[in-house]
Every structure is written in C-alpha cells, then in structure tokens.
PDB file of N, CA and C in Angstrom:
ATOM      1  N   UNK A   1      -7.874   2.504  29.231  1.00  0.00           N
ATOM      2  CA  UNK A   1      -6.693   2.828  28.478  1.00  0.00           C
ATOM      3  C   UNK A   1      -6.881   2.400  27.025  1.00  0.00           C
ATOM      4  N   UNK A   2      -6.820   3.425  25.755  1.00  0.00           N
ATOM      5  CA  UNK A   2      -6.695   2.791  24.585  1.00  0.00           C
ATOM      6  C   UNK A   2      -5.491   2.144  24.287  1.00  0.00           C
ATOM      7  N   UNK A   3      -5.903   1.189  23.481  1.00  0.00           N
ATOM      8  CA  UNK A   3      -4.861   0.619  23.030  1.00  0.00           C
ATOM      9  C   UNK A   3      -4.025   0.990  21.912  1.00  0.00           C
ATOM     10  N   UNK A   4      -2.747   0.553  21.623  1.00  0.00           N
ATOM     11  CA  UNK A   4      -2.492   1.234  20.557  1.00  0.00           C
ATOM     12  C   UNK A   4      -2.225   0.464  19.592  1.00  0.00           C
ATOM     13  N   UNK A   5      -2.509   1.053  18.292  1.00  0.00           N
ATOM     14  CA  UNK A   5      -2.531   0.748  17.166  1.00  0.00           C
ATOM     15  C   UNK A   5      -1.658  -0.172  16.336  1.00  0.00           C
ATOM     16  N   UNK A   6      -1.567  -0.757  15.429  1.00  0.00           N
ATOM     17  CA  UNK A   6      -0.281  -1.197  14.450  1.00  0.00           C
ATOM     18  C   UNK A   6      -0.755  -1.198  13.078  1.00  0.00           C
ATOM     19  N   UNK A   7       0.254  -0.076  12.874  1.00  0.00           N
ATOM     20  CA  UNK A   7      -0.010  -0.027  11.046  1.00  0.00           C
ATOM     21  C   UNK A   7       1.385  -0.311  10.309  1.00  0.00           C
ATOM     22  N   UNK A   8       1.198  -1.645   9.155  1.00  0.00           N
ATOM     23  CA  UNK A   8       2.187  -1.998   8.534  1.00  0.00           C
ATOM     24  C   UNK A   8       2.201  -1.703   7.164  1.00  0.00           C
ATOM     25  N   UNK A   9       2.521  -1.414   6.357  1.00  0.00           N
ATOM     26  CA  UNK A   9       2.910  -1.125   4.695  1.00  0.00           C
ATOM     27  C   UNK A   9       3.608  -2.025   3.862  1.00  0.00           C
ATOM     28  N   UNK A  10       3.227  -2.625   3.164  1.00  0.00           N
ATOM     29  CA  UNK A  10       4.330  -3.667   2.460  1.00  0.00           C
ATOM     30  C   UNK A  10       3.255  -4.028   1.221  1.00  0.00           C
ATOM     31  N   UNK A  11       4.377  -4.485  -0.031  1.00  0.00           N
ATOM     32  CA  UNK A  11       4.034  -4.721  -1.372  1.00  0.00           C
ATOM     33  C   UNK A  11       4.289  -6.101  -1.737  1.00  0.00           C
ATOM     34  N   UNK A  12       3.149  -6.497  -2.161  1.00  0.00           N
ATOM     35  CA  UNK A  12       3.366  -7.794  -2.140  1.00  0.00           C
ATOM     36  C   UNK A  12       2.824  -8.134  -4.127  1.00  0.00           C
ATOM     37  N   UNK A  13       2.912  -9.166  -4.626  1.00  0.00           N
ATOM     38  CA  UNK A  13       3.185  -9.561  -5.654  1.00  0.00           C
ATOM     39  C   UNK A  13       0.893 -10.894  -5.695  1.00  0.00           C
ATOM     40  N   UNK A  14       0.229 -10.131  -6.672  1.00  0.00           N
ATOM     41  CA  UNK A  14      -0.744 -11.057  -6.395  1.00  0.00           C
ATOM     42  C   UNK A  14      -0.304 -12.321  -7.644  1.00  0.00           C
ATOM     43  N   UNK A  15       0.581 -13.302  -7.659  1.00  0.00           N
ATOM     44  CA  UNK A  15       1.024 -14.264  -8.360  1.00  0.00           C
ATOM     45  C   UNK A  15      -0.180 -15.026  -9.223  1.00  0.00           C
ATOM     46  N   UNK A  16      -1.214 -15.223  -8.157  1.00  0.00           N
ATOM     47  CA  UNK A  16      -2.726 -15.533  -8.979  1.00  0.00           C
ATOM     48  C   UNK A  16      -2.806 -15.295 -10.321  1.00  0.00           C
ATOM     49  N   UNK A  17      -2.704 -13.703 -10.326  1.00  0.00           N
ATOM     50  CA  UNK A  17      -3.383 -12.824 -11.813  1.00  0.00           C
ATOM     51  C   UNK A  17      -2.247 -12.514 -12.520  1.00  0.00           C
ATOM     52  N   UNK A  18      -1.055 -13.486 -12.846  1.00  0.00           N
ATOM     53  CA  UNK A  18      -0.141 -13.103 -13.709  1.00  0.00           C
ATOM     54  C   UNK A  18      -0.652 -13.398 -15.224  1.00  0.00           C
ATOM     55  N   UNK A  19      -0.210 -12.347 -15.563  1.00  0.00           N
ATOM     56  CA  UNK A  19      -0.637 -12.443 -17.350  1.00  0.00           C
ATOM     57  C   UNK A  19       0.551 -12.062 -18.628  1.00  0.00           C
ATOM     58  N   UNK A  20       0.710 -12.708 -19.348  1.00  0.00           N
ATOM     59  CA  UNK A  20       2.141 -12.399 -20.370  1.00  0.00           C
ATOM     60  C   UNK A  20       3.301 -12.684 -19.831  1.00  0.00           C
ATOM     61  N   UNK A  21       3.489 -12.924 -18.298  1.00  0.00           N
ATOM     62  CA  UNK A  21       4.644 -13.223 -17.565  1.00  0.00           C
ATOM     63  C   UNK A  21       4.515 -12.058 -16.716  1.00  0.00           C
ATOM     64  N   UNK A  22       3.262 -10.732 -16.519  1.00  0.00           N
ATOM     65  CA  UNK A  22       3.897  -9.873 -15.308  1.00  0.00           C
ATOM     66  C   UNK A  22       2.756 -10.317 -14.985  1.00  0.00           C
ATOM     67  N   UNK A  23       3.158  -9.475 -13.645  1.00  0.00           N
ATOM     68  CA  UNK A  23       2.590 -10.028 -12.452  1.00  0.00           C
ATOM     69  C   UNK A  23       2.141  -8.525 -11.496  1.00  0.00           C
ATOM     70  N   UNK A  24       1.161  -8.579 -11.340  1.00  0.00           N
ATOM     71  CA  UNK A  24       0.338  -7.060 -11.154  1.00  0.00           C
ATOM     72  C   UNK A  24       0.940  -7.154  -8.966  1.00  0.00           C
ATOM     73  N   UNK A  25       1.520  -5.603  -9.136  1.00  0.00           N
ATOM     74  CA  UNK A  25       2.148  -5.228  -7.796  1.00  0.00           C
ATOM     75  C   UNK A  25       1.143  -5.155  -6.848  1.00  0.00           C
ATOM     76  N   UNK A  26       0.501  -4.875  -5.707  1.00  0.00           N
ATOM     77  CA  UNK A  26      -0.425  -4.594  -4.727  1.00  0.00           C
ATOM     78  C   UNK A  26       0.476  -4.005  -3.620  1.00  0.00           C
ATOM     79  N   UNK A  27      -0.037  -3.430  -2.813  1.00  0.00           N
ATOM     80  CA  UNK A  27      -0.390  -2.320  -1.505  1.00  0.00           C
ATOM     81  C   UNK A  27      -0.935  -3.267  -0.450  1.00  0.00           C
ATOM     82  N   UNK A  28      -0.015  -3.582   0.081  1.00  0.00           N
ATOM     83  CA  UNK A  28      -1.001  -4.440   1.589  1.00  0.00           C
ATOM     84  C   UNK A  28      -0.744  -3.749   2.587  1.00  0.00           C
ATOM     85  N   UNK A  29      -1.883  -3.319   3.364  1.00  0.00           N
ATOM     86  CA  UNK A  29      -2.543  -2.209   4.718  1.00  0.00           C
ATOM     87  C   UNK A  29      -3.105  -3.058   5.283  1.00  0.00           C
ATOM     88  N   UNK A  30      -2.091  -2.930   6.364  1.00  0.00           N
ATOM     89  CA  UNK A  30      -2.479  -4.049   7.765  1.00  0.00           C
ATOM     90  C   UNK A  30      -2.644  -3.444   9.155  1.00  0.00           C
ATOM     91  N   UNK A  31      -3.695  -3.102   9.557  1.00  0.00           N
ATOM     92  CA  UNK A  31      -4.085  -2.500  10.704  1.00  0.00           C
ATOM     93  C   UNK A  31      -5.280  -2.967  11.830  1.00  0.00           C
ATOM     94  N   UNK A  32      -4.362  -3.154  13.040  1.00  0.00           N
ATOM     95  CA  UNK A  32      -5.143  -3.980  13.974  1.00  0.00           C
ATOM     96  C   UNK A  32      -5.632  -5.126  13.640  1.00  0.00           C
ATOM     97  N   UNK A  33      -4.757  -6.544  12.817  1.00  0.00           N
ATOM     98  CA  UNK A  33      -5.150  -7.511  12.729  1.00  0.00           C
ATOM     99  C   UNK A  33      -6.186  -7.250  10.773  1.00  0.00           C
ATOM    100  N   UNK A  34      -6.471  -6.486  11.107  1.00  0.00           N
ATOM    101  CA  UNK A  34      -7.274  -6.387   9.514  1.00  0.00           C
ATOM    102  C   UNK A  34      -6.635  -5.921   8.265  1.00  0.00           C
ATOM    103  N   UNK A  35      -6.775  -6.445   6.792  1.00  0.00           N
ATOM    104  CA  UNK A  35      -5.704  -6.006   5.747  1.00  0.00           C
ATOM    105  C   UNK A  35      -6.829  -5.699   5.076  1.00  0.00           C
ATOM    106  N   UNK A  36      -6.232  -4.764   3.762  1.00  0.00           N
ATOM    107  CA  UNK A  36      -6.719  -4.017   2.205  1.00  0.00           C
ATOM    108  C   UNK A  36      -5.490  -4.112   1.781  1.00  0.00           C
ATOM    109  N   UNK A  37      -6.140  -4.424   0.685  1.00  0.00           N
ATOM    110  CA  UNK A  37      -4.982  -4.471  -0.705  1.00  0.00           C
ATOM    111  C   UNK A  37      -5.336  -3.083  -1.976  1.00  0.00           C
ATOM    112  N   UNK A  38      -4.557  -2.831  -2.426  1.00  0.00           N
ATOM    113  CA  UNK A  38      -4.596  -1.851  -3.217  1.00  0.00           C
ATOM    114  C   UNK A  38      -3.688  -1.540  -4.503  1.00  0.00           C
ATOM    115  N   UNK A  39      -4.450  -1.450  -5.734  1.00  0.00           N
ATOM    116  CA  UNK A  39      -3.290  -2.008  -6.384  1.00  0.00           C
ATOM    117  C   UNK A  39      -2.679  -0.571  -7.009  1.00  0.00           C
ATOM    118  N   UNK A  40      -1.018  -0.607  -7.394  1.00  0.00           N
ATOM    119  CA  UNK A  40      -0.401   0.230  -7.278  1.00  0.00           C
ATOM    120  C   UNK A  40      -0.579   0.359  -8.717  1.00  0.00           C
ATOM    121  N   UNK A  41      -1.197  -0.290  -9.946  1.00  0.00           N
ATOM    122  CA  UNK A  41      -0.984  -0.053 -11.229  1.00  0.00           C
ATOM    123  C   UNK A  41       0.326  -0.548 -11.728  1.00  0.00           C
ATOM    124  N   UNK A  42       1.314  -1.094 -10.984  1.00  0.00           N
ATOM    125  CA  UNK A  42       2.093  -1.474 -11.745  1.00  0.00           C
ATOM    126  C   UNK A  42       2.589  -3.002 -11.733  1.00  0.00           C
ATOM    127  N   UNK A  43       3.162  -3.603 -12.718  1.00  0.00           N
ATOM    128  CA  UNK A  43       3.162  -4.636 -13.349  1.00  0.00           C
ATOM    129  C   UNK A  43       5.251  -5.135 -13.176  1.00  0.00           C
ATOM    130  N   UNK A  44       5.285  -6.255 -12.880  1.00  0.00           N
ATOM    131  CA  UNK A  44       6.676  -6.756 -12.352  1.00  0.00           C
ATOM    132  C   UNK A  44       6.370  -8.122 -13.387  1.00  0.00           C
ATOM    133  N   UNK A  45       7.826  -8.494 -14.027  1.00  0.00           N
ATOM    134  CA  UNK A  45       8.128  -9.973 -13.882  1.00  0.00           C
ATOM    135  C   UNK A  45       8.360 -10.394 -13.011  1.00  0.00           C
ATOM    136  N   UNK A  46       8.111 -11.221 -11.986  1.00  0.00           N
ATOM    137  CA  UNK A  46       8.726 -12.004 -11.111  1.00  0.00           C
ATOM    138  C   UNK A  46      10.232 -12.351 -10.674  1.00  0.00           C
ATOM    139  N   UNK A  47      11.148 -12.236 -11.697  1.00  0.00           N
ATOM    140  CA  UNK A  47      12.633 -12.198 -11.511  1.00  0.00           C
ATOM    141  C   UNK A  47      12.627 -10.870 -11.239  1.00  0.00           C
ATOM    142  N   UNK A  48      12.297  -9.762 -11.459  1.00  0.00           N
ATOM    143  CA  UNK A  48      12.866  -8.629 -11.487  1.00  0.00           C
ATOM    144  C   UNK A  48      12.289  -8.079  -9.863  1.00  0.00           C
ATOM    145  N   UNK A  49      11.537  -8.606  -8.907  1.00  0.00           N
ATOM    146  CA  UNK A  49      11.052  -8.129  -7.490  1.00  0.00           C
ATOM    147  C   UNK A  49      11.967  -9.108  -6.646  1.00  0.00           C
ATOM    148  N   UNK A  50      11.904  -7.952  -5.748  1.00  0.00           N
ATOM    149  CA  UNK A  50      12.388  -8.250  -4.306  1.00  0.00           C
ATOM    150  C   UNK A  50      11.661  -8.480  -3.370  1.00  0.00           C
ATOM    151  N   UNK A  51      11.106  -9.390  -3.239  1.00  0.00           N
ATOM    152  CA  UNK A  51       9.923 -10.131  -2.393  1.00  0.00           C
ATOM    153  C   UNK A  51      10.622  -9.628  -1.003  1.00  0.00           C
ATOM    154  N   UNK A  52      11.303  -9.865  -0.457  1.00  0.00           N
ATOM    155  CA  UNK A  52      11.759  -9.461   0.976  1.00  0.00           C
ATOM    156  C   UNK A  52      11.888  -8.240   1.471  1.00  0.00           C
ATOM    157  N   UNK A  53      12.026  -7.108   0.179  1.00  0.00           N
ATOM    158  CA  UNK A  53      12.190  -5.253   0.340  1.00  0.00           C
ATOM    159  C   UNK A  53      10.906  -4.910  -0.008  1.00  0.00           C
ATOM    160  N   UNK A  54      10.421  -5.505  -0.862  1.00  0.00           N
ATOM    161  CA  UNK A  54       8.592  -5.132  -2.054  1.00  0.00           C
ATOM    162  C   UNK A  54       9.557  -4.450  -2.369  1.00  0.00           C
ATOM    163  N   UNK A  55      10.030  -4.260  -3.305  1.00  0.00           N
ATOM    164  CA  UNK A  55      10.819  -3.458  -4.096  1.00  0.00           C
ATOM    165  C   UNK A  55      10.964  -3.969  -5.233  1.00  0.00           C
ATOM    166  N   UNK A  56      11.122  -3.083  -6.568  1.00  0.00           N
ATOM    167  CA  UNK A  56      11.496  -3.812  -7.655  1.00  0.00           C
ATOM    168  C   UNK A  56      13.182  -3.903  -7.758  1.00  0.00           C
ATOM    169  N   UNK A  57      13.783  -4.827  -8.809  1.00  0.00           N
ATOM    170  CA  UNK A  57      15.024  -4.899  -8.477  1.00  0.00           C
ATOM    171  C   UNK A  57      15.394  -4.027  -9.486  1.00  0.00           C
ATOM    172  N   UNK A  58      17.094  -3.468  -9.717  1.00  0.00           N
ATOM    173  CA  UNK A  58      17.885  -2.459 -10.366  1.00  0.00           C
ATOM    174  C   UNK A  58      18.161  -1.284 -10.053  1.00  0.00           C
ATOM    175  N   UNK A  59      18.670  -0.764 -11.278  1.00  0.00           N
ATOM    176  CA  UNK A  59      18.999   0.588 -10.863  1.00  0.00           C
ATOM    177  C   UNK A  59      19.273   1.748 -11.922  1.00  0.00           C
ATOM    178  N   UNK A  60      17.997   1.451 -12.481  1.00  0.00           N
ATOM    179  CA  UNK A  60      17.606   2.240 -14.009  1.00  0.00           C
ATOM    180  C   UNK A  60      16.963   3.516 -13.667  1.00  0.00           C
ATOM    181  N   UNK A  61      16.256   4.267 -14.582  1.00  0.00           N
ATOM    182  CA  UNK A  61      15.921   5.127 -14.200  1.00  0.00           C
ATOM    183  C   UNK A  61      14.658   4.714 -14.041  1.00  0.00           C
ATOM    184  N   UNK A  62      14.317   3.789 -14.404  1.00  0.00           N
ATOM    185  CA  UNK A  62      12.737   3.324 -14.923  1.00  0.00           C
ATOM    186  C   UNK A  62      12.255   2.762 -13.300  1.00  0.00           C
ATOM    187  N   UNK A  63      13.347   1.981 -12.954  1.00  0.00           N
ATOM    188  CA  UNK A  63      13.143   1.100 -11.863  1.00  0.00           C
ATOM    189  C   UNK A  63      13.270   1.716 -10.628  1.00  0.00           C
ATOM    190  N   UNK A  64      14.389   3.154 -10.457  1.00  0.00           N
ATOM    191  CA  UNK A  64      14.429   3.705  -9.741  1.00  0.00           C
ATOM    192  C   UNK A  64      12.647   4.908  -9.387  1.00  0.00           C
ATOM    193  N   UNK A  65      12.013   5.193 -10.310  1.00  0.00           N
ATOM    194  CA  UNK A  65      10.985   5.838 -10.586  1.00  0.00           C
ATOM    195  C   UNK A  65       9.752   4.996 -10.240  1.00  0.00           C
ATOM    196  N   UNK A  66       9.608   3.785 -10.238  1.00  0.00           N
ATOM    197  CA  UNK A  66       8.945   2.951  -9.848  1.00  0.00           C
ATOM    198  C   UNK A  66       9.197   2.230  -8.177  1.00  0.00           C
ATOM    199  N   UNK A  67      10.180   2.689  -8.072  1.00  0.00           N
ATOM    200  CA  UNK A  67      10.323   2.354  -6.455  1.00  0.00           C
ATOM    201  C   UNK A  67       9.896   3.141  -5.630  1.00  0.00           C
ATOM    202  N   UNK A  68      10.083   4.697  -6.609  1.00  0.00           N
ATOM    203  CA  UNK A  68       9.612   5.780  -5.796  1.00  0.00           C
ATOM    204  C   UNK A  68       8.082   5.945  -5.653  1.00  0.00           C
ATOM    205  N   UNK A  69       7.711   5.412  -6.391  1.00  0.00           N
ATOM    206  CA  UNK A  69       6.428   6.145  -7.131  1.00  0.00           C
ATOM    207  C   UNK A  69       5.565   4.738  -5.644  1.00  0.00           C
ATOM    208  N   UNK A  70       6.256   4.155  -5.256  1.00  0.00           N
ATOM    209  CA  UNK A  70       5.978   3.061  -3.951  1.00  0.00           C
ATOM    210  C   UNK A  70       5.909   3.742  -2.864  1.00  0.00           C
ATOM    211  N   UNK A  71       6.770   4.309  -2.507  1.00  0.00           N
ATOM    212  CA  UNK A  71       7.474   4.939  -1.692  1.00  0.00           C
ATOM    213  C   UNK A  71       6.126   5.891  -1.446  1.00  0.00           C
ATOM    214  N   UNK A  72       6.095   6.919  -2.249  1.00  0.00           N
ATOM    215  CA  UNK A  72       4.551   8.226  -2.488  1.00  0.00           C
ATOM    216  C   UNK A  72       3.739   7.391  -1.894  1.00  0.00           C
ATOM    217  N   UNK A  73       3.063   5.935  -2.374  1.00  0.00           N
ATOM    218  CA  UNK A  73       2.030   5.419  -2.243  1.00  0.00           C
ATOM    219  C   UNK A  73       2.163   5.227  -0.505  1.00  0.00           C
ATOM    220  N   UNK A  74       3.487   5.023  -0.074  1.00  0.00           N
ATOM    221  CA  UNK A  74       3.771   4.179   1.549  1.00  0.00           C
ATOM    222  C   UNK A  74       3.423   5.695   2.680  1.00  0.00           C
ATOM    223  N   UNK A  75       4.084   6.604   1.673  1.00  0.00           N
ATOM    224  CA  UNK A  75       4.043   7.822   2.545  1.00  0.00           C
ATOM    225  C   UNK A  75       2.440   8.401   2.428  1.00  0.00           C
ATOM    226  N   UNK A  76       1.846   8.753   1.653  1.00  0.00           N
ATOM    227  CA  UNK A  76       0.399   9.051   1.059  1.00  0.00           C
ATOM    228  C   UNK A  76      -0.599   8.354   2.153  1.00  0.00           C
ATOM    229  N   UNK A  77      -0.061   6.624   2.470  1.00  0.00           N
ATOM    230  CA  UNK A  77      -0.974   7.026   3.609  1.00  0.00           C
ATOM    231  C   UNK A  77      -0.456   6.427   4.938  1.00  0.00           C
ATOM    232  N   UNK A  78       0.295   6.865   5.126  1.00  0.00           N
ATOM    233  CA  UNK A  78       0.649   7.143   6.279  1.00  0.00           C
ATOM    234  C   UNK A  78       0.427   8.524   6.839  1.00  0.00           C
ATOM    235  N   UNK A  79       0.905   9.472   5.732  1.00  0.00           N
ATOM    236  CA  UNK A  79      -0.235  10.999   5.905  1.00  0.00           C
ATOM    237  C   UNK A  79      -1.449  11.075   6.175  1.00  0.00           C
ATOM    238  N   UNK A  80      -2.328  10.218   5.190  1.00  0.00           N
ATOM    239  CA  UNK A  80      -4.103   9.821   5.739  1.00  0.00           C
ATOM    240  C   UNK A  80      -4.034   9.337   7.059  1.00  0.00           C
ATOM    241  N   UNK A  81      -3.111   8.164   7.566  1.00  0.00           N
ATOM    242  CA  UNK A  81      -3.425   8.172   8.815  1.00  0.00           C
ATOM    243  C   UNK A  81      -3.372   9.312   9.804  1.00  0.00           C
ATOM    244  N   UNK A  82      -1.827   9.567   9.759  1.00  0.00           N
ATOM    245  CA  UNK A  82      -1.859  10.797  10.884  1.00  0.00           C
ATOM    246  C   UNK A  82      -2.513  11.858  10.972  1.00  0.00           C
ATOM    247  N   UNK A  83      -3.136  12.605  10.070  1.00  0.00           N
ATOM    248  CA  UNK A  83      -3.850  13.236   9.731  1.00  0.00           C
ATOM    249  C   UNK A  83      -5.628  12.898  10.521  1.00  0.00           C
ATOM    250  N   UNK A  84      -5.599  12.336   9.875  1.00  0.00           N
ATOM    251  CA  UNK A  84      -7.623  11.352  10.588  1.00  0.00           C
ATOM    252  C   UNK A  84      -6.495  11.249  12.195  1.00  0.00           C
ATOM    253  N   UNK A  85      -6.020  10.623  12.370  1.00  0.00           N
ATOM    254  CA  UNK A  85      -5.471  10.276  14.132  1.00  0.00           C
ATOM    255  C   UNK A  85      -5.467  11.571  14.683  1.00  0.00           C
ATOM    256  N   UNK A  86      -4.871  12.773  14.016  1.00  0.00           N
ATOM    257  CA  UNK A  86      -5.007  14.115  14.395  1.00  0.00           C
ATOM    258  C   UNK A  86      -6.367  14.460  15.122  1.00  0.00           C
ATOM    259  N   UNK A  87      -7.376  14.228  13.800  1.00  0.00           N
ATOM    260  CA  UNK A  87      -8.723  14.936  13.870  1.00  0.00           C
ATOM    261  C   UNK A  87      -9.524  13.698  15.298  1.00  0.00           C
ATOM    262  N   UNK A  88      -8.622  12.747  15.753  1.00  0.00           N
ATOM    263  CA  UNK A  88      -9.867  11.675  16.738  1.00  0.00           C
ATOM    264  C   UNK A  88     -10.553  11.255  16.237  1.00  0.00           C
ATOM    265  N   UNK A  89     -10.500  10.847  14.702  1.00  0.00           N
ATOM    266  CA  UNK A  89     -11.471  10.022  14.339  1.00  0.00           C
ATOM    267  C   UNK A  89     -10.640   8.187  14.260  1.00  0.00           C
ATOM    268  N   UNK A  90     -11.728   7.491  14.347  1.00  0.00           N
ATOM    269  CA  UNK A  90     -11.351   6.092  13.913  1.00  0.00           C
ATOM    270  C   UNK A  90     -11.016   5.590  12.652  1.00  0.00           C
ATOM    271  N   UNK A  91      -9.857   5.008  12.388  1.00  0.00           N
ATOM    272  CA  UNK A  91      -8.926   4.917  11.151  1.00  0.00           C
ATOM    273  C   UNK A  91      -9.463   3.069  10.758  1.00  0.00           C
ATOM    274  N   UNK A  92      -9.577   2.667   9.790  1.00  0.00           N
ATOM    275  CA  UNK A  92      -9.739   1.396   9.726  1.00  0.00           C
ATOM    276  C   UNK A  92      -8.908   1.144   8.141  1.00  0.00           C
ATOM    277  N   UNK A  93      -8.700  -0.282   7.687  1.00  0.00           N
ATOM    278  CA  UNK A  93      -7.767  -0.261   6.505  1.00  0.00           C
ATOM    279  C   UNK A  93      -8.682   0.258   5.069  1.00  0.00           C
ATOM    280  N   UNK A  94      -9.893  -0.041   5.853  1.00  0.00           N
ATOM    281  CA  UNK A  94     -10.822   0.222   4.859  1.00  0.00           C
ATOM    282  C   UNK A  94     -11.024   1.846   4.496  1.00  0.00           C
ATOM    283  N   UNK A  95     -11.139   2.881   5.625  1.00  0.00           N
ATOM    284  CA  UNK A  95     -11.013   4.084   5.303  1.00  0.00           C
ATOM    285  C   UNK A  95      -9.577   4.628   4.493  1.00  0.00           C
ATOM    286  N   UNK A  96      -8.635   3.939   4.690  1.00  0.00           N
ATOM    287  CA  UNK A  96      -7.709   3.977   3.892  1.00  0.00           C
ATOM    288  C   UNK A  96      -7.417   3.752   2.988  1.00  0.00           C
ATOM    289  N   UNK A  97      -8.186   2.542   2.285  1.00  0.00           N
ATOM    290  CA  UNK A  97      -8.030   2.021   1.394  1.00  0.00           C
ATOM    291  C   UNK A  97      -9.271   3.523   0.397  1.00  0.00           C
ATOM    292  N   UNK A  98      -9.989   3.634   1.109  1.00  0.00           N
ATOM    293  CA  UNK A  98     -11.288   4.510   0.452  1.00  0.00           C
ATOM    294  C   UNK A  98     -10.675   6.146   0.127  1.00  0.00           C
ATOM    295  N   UNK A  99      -9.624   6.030   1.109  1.00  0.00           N
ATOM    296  CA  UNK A  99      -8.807   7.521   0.764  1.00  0.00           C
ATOM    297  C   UNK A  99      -7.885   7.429  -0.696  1.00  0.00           C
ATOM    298  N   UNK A 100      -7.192   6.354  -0.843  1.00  0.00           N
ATOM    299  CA  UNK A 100      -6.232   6.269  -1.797  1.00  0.00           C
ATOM    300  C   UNK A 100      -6.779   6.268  -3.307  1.00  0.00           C
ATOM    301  N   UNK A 101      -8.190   5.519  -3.006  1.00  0.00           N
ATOM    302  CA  UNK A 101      -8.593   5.242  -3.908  1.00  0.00           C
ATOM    303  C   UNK A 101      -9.650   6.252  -4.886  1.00  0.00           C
ATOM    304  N   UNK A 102     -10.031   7.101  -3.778  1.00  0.00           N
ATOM    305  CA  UNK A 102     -10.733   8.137  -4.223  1.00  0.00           C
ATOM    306  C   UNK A 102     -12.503   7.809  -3.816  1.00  0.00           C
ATOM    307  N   UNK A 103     -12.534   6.754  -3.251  1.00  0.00           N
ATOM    308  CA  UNK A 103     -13.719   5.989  -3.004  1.00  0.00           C
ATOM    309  C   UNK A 103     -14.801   7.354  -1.828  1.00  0.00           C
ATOM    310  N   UNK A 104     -15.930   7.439  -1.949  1.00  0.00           N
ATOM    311  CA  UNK A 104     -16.572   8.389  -1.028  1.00  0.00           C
ATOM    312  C   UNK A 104     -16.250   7.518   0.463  1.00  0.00           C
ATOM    313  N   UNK A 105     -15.302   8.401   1.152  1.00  0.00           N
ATOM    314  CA  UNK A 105     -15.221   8.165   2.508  1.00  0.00           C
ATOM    315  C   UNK A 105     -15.959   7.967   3.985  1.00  0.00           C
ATOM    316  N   UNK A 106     -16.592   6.999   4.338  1.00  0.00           N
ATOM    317  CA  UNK A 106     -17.345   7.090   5.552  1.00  0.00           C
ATOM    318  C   UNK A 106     -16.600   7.228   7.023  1.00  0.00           C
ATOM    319  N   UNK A 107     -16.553   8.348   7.577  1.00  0.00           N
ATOM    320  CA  UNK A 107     -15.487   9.097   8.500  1.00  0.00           C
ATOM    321  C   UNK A 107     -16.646   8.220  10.490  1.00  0.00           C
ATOM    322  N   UNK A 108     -15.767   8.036  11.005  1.00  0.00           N
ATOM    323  CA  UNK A 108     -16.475   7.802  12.102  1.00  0.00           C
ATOM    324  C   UNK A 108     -15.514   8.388  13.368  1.00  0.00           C
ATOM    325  N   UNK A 109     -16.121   8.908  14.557  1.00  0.00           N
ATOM    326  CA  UNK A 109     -15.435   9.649  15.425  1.00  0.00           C
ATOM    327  C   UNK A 109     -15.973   8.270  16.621  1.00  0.00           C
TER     328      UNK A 109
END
C-alpha cells in the first residue's frame, strides 16, 4: 500500500538576513518530512507580517497585491504537484523547488 503524502505551504520570515529593517519573505515546502525554501522576492518590516497567516498585514492596494502575488506562488505549486502526481512520477520538495525556480528539472518515475 502507498502511503500518502503531506504537502504543506506556508511563508515564513528569514529574520537572519534582515537589512535596513526589512526582512526578506520565503516559501517553505514541506513534503514527507523534507522542506525547500524559496524566496518570494519580497521584502516585509517585521511589524507589518502576520507570522500566524504568512501574510502581510493591511489593506492597501499594495498589500493587498502582495498577498496575492503569495497566494499565485501557494497555488503555482500546488499545480506542479498535481500535475507530476497526474503523470506517476515522484514529487520531492526539491523538484518543486526546481519547478518554481526555473532550475533544469530532474523528473523520476
């Protein structure tokens, strides 16, 4: 019997590499115990995130556009997954991470 899978999505804040006061957003892909990070390009003060949603906080147009533009990234691969799960091939965070990124993909069945 295969087992089944667990894939989680969530944005987390790398606090490490803050510079000027922001603080660079990331993509954490957690599947079967294994994570990739991925960074979304965008940049938060620390007051202004919602550590508990990964969300940025407000309700600007700026902020609303940047939540979305999360959102694309959450859905984008969750499409790569189902998609590869379609075809029977083996999904790892790393092939995912290699899809988003544009990285040459090593596909395994």
């Amino acid at each position: 019997m295969k087992k089944l899978e667990y894939l989680k999505i969530s944005f987390i804040l790398r606090k490490d590499r803050i510079q000027e006061g922001l603080v660079p957003v990331y993509m954490k892909i957690l599947l079967d115990g294994r994570k990739a990070y991925v960074s979304t390009g965008e940049k938060v003060n620390i007051t202004q995130w919602d550590d508990k949603n990964g969300k940025f906080i407000g309700i600007t147009p700026l902020v609303n556009s940047k939540n979305q533009r999360l959102d694309r990234m959450k859905n984008d691969v969750l499409s790569i997954y189902n998609k590869l799960k379609s075809m029977e091939n083996d999904v790892t965070v790393d092939i995912l991470r290699q899809h988003l990124t544009g990285e040459e993909v090593n596909i395994r069945k």
